[in-house]
Protein backbone atom coordinates (compact mmCIF):
# COMPACT_ATOMS: atom_id res chain seq x y z
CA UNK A 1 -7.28 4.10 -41.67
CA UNK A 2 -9.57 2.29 -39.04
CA UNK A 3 -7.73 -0.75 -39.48
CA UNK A 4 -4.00 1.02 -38.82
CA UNK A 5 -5.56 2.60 -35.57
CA UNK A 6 -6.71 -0.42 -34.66
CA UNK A 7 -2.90 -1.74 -35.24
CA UNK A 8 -1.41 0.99 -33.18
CA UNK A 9 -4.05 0.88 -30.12
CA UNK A 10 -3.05 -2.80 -29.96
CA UNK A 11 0.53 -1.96 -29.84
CA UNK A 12 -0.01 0.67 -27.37
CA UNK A 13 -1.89 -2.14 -25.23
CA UNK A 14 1.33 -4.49 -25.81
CA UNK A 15 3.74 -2.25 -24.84
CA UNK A 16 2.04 -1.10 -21.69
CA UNK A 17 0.82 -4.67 -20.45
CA UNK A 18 4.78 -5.79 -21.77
CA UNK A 19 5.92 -2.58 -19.69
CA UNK A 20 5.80 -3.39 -15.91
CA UNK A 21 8.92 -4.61 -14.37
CA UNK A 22 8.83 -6.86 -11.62
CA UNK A 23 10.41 -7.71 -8.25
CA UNK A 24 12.32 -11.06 -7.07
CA UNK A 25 10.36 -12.07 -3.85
CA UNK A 26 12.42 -14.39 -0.75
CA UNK A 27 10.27 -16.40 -1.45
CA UNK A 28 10.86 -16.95 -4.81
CA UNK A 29 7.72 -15.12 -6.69
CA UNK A 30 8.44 -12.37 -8.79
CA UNK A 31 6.18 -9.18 -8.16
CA UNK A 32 4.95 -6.63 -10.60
CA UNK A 33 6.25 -3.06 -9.19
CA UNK A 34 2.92 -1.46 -10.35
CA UNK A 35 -0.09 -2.31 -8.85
CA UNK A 36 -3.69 -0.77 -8.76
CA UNK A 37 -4.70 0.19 -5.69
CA UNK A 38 -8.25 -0.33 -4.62
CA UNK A 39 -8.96 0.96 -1.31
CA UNK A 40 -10.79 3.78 -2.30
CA UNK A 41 -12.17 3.12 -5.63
CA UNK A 42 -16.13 3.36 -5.02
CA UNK A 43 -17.66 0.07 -5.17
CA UNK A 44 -20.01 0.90 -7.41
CA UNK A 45 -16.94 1.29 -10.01
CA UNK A 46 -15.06 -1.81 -8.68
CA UNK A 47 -15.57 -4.44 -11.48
CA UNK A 48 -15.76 -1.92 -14.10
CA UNK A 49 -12.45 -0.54 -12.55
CA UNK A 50 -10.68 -3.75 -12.08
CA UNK A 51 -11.60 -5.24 -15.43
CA UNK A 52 -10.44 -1.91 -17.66
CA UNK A 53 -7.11 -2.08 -15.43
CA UNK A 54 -6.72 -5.90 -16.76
CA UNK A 55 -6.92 -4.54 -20.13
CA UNK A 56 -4.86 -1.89 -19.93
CA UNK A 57 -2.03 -4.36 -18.58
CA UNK A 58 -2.01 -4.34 -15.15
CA UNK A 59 -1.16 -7.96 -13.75
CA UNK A 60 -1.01 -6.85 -9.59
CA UNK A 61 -4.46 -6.30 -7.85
CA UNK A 62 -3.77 -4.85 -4.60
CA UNK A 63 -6.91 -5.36 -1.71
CA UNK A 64 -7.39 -6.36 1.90
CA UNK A 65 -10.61 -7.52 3.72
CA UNK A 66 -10.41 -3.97 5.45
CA UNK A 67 -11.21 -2.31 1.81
CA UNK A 68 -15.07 -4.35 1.78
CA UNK A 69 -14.66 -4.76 -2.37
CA UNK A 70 -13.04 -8.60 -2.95
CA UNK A 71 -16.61 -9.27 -3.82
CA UNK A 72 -16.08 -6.93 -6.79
CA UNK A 73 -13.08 -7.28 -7.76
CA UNK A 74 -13.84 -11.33 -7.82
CA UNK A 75 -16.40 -10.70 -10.32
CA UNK A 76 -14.07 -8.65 -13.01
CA UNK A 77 -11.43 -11.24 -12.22
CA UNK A 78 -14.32 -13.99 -13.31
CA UNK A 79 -15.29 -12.01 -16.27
CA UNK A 80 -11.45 -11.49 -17.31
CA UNK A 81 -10.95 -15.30 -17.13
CA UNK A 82 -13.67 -15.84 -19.22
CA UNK A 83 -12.21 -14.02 -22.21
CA UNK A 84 -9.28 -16.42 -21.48
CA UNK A 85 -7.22 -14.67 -18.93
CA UNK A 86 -4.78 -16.62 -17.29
CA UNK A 87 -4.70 -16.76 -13.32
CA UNK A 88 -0.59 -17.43 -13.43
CA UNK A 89 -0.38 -14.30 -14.94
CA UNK A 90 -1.91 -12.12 -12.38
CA UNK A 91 -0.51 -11.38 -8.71
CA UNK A 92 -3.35 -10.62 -6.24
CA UNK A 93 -1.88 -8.99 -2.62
CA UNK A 94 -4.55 -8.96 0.12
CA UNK A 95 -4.42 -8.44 3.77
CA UNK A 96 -5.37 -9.97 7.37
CA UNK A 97 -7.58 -7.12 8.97
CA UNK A 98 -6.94 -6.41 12.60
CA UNK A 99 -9.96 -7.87 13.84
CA UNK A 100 -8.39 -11.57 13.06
CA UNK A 101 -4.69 -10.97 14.16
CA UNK A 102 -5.51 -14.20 16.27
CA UNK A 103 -4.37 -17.64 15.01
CA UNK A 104 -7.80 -19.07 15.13
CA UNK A 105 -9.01 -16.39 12.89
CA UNK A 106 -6.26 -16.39 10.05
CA UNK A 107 -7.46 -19.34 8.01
CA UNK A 108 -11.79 -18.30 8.72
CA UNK A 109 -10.35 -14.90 7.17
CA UNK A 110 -8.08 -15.95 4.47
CA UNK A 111 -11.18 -18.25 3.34
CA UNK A 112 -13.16 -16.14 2.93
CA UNK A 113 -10.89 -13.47 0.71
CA UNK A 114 -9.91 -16.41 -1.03
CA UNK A 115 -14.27 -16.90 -1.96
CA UNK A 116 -14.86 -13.27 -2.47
CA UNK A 117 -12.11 -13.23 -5.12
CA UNK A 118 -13.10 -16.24 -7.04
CA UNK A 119 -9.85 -17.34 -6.54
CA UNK A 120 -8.14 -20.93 -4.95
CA UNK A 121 -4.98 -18.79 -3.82
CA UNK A 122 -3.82 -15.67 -3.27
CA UNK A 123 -0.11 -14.37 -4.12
CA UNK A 124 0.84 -12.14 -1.31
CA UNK A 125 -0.89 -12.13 1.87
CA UNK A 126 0.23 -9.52 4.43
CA UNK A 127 -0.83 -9.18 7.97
CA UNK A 128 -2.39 -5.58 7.67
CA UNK A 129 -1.81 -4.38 11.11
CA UNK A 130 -0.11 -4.92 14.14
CA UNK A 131 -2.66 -4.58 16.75
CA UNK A 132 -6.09 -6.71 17.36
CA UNK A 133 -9.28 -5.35 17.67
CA UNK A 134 -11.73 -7.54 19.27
CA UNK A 135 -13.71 -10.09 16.37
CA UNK A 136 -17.50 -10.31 16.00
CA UNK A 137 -19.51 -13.62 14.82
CA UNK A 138 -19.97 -12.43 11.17
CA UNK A 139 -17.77 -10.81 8.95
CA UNK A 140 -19.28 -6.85 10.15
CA UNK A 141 -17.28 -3.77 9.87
CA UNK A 142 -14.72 -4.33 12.73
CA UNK A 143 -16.66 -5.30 15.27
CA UNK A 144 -16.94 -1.70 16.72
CA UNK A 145 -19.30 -0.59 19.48
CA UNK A 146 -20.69 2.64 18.59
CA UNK A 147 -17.64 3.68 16.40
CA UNK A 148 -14.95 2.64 19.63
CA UNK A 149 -12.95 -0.84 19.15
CA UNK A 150 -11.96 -3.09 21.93
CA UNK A 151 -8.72 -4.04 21.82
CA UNK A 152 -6.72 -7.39 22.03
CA UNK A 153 -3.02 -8.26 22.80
CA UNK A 154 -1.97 -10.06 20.06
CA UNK A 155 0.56 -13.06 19.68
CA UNK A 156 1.68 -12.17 16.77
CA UNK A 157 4.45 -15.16 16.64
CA UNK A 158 1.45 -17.29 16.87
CA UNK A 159 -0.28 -15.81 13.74
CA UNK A 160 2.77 -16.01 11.80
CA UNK A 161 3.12 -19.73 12.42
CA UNK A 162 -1.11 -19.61 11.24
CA UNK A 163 0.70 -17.74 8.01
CA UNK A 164 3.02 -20.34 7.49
CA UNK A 165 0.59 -22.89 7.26
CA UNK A 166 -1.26 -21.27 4.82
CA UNK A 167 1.82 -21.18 2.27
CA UNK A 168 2.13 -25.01 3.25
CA UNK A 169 -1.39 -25.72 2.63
CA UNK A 170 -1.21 -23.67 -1.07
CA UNK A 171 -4.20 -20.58 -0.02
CA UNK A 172 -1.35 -18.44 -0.23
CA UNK A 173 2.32 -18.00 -2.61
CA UNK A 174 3.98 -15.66 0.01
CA UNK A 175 3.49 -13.70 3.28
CA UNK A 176 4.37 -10.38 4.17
CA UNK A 177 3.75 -7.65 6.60
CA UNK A 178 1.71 -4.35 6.43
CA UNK A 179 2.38 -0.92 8.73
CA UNK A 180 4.66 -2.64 11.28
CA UNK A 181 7.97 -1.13 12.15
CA UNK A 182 11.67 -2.46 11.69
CA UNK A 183 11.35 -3.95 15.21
CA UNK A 184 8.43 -5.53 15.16
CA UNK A 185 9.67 -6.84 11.63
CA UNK A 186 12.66 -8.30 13.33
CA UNK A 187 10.70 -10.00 15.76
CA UNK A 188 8.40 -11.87 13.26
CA UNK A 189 11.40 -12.30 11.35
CA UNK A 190 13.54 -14.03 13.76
CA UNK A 191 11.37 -16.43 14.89
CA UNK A 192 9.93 -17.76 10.96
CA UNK A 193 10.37 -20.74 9.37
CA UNK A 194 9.23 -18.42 5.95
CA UNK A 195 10.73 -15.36 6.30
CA UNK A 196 8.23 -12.02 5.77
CA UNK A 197 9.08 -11.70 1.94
CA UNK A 198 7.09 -7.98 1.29
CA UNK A 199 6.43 -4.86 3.47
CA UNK A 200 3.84 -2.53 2.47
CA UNK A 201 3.74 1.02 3.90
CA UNK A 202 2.65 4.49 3.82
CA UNK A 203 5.81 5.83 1.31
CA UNK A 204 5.56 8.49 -0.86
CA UNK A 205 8.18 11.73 -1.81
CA UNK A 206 7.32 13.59 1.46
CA UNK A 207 7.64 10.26 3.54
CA UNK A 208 10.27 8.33 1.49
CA UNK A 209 11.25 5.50 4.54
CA UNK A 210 14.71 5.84 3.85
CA UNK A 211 15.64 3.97 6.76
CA UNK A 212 13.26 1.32 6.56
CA UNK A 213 13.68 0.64 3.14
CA UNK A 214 17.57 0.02 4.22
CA UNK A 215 16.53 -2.19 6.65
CA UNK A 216 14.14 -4.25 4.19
CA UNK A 217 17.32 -5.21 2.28
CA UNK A 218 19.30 -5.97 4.54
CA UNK A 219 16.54 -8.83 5.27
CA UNK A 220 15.42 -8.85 1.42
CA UNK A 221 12.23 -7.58 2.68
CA UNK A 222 10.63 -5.73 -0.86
CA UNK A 223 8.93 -2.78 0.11
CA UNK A 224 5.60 -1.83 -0.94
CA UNK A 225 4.67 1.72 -1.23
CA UNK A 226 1.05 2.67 -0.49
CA UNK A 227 -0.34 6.28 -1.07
CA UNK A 228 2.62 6.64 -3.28
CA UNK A 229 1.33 10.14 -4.31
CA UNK A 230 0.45 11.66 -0.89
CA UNK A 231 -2.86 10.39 -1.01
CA UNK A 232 -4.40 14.12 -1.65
CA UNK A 233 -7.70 13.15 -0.71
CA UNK A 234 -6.79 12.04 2.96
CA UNK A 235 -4.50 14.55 3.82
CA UNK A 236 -7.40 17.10 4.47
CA UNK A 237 -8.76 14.56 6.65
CA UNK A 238 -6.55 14.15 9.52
CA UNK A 239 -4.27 16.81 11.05
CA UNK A 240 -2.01 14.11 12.03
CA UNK A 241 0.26 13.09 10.27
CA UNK A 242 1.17 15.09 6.99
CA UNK A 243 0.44 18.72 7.73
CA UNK A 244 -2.23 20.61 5.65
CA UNK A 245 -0.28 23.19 5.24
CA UNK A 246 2.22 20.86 2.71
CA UNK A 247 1.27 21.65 -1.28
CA UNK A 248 -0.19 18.13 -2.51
CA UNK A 249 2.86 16.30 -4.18
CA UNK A 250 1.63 17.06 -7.95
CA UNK A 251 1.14 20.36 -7.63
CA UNK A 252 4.78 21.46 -6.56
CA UNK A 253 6.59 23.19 -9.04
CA UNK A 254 9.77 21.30 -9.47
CA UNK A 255 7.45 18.42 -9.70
CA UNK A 256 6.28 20.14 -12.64
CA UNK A 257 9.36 21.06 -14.04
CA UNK A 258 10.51 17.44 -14.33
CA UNK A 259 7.61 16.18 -15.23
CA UNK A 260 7.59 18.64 -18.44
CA UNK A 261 11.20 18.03 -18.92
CA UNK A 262 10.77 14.05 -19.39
CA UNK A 263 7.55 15.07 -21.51
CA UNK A 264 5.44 12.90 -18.22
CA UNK A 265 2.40 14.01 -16.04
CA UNK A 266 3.67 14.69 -11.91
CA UNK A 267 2.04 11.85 -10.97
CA UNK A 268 4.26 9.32 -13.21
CA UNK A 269 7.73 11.39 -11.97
CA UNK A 270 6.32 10.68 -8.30
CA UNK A 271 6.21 7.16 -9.06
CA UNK A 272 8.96 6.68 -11.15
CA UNK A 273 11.06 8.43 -8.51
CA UNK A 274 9.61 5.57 -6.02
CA UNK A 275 10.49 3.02 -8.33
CA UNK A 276 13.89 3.94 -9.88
CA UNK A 277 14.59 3.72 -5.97
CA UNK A 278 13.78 0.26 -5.79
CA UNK A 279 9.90 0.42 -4.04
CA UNK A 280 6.84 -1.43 -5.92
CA UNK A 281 4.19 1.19 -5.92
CA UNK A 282 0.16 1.04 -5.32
CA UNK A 283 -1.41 4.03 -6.86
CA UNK A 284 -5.21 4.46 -6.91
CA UNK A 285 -7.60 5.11 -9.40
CA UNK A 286 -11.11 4.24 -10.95
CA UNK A 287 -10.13 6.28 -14.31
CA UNK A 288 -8.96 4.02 -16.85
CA UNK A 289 -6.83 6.83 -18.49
CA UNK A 290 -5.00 7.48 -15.22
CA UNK A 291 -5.03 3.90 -14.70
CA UNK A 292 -3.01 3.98 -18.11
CA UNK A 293 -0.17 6.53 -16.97
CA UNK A 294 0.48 5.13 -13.67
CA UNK A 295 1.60 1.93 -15.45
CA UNK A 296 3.46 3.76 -18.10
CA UNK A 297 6.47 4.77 -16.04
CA UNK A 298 9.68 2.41 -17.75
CA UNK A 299 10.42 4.02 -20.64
CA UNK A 300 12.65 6.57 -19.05
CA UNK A 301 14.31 6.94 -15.99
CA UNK A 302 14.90 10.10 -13.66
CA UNK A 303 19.08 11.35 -14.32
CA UNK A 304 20.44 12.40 -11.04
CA UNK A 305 19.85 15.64 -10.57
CA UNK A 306 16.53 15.12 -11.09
CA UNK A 307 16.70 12.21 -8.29
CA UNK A 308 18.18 14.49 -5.91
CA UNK A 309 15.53 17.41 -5.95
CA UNK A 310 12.80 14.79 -5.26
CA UNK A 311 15.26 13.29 -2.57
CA UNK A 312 14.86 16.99 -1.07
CA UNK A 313 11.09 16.66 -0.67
CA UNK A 314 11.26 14.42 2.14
CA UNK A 315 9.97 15.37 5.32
CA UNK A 316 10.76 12.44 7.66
CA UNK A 317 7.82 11.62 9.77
CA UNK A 318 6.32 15.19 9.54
CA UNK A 319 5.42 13.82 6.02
CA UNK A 320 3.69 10.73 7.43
CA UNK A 321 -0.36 10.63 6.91
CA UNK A 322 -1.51 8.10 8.21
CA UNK A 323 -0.61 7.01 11.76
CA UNK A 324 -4.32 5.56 12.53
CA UNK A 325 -5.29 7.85 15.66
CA UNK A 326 -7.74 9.27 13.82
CA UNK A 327 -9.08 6.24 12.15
CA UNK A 328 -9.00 4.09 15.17
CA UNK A 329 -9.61 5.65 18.48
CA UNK A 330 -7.38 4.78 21.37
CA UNK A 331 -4.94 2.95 18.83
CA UNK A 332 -2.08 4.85 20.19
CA UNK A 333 -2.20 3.30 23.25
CA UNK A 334 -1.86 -0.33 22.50
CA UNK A 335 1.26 -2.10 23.19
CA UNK A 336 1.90 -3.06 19.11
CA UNK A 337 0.83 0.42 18.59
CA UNK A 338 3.71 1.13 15.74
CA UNK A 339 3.94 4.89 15.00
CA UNK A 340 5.08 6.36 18.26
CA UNK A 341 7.69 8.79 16.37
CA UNK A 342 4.69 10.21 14.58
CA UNK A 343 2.81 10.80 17.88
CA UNK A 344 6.12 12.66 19.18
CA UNK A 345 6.50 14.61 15.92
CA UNK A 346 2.44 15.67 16.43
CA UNK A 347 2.93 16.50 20.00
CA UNK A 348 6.25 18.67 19.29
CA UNK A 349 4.56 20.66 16.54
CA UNK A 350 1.00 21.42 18.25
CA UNK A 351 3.38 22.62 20.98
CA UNK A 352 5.30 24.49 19.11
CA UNK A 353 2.45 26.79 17.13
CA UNK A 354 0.51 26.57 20.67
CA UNK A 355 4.02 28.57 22.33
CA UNK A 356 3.94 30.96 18.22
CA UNK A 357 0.18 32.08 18.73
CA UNK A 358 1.21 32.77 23.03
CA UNK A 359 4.74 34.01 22.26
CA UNK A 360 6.02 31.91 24.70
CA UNK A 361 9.04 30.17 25.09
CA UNK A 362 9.17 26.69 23.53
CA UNK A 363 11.20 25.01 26.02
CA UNK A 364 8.80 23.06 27.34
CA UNK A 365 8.02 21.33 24.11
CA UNK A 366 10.88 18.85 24.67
């Protein structure tokens, strides 16, 4: 009896490492559309975390300097390589933090990932951000003066071409952008000898990007969803973006109702519903059985109707989470600042319960 467990544990394990489908890159590179995100996966569970994910099948790492835990994930990439591993198999996105969007500071950066991973190249690299915060000698959280960055103008043509270099020199397969809108997009892209090949951004069923994601293809931009679920935890955080008083995605009740109709746990009809729709997905967790489901989402897909009530959830930008005000202070003023529709949907909504609680009229709201 042991031994036929044993069997069907290891066919469980095939199936779900044999499970992920993947994308066709620009570039060429074909990217799993399930990857674990890390960002907020305590780093005291990162190699633990990372390693378990490996062998439960998961073959796309997602980090960024930002997250402070290549160290650890380097580590349980070692350790997985040592039980013979393969480093073709895997596809490792990180991320240019803000602090380097200079071309000077690409390559120090990119080195550095490239040590803390254990790795000699890295398969995605996206610019994380669009605006520059002023650097610091060492590699120190952000280079902030008692919690307030100074910012930079950056030339962000210039780090592009710094970008391009590093697919030239072989740190890096392909290069991508992070949080930038369809202008600033078009601006990069217009001028590149490699064309931006992945965007990754905040998308999720309240905040589905429809017209982004149009504009990706047209320019066979993938697109990258991060906080695929909502991101429950932030959302009590930070009154701007997606209001408080939304239900968290998992808990709504039609959510439900597909998920028991397709015999599937909310969270895997929030992603499939991402992925059916052509997005590559980033959900986080340390728990290797949630780990597990979030991978397990291609052995059915959504029928229409099904499609269409989770179409229905979106909320256009009053869905959005993050727009960074509250992370970074003053970000909304700088000229790449790329979120101003969020900062108009904030304003028109404060004024609008501000005019409910005076009975007022709302005209001036805009």
């Amino acid at each position: 009896m042991k031994f036929i467990g044993f069997i069907l544990m290891m066919i469980a394990s095939f199936n779900i490492a044999g499970a992920s489908e993947k994308i066709r890159l620009s570039s060429g590179y074909d990217m799993p559309k399930v990857a674990l995100g890390t960002a907020t996966i305590p780093a005291e569970k990162m190699e633990l975390s990372i390693f378990n994910a490996l062998e439960s099948g998961y073959r796309h790492i997602d980090t960024a300097f930002d997250y402070f835990n290549e160290a650890g994930i380097g580590r349980a990439l070692k350790k997985w390589f040592g039980k013979g591993g393969k480093r073709e198999e895997l596809f490792i996105t990180s991320k240019l933090p803000d602090r380097a969007n200079r071309p000077e500071s690409v390559e120090r950066y990119l080195k550095k990932s490239l040590t803390d991973l254990n790795l000699d190249y890295i398969d995605m690299y996206l610019i994380h951000k669009p605006w520059t915060i002023k650097d610091t000698e060492d590699f120190d959280w952000h280079g902030r003066a008692n919690g307030t960055p100074t910012f930079e103008n950056p030339d962000l043509l210039a780090v592009w071409k710094v970008m391009e270099k590093q697919v030239k020199e072989g740190r890096v397969k392909s290069i991508g952008l992070s949080n930038f809108n369809a202008s600033q997009i078009l601006r990069i892209y217009n001028a590149a000898e490699i064309k931006p090949s992945n965007l990754q951004v905040e998308c999720h069923a309240y905040f589905q990007q429809n017209e982004l994601y149009q504009f990706c293809r047209d320019y066979k931009i993938a697109m990258t969803a991060y906080s695929p679920l909502g991101s429950r935890i932030f959302r009590h955080f930070f009154h701007n973006g997606t209001a408080k008083d939304l239900m968290p995605l998992v808990e709504l009740k039609v959510v439900k109702e597909i998920a028991h109709k397709y015999n599937k746990s909310p969270a895997q009809i929030l992603l499939r519903h991402l992925v059916q729709a052509g997005r590559a997905v980033t959900p986080k967790s340390a728990d290797s059985q949630r780990q597990r489901e979030n991978l397990d989402i291609f052995d059915f897909r959504l029928d229409i109707k099904d499609v269409l009530k989770l179409n229905d959830l979106d909320k256009g930008e009053h869905g959005r989470i993050f727009n960074f005000v509250a992370l970074v202070p003053g970000v909304e003023k700088h000229p790449e600042f790329p979120f101003i529709e969020s900062l108009e949907m904030e304003k028109k909504l404060s004024c609008m319960k501000e005019n409910v609680i005076e009975r007022t009229n709302s005209e001036n709201c805009g």
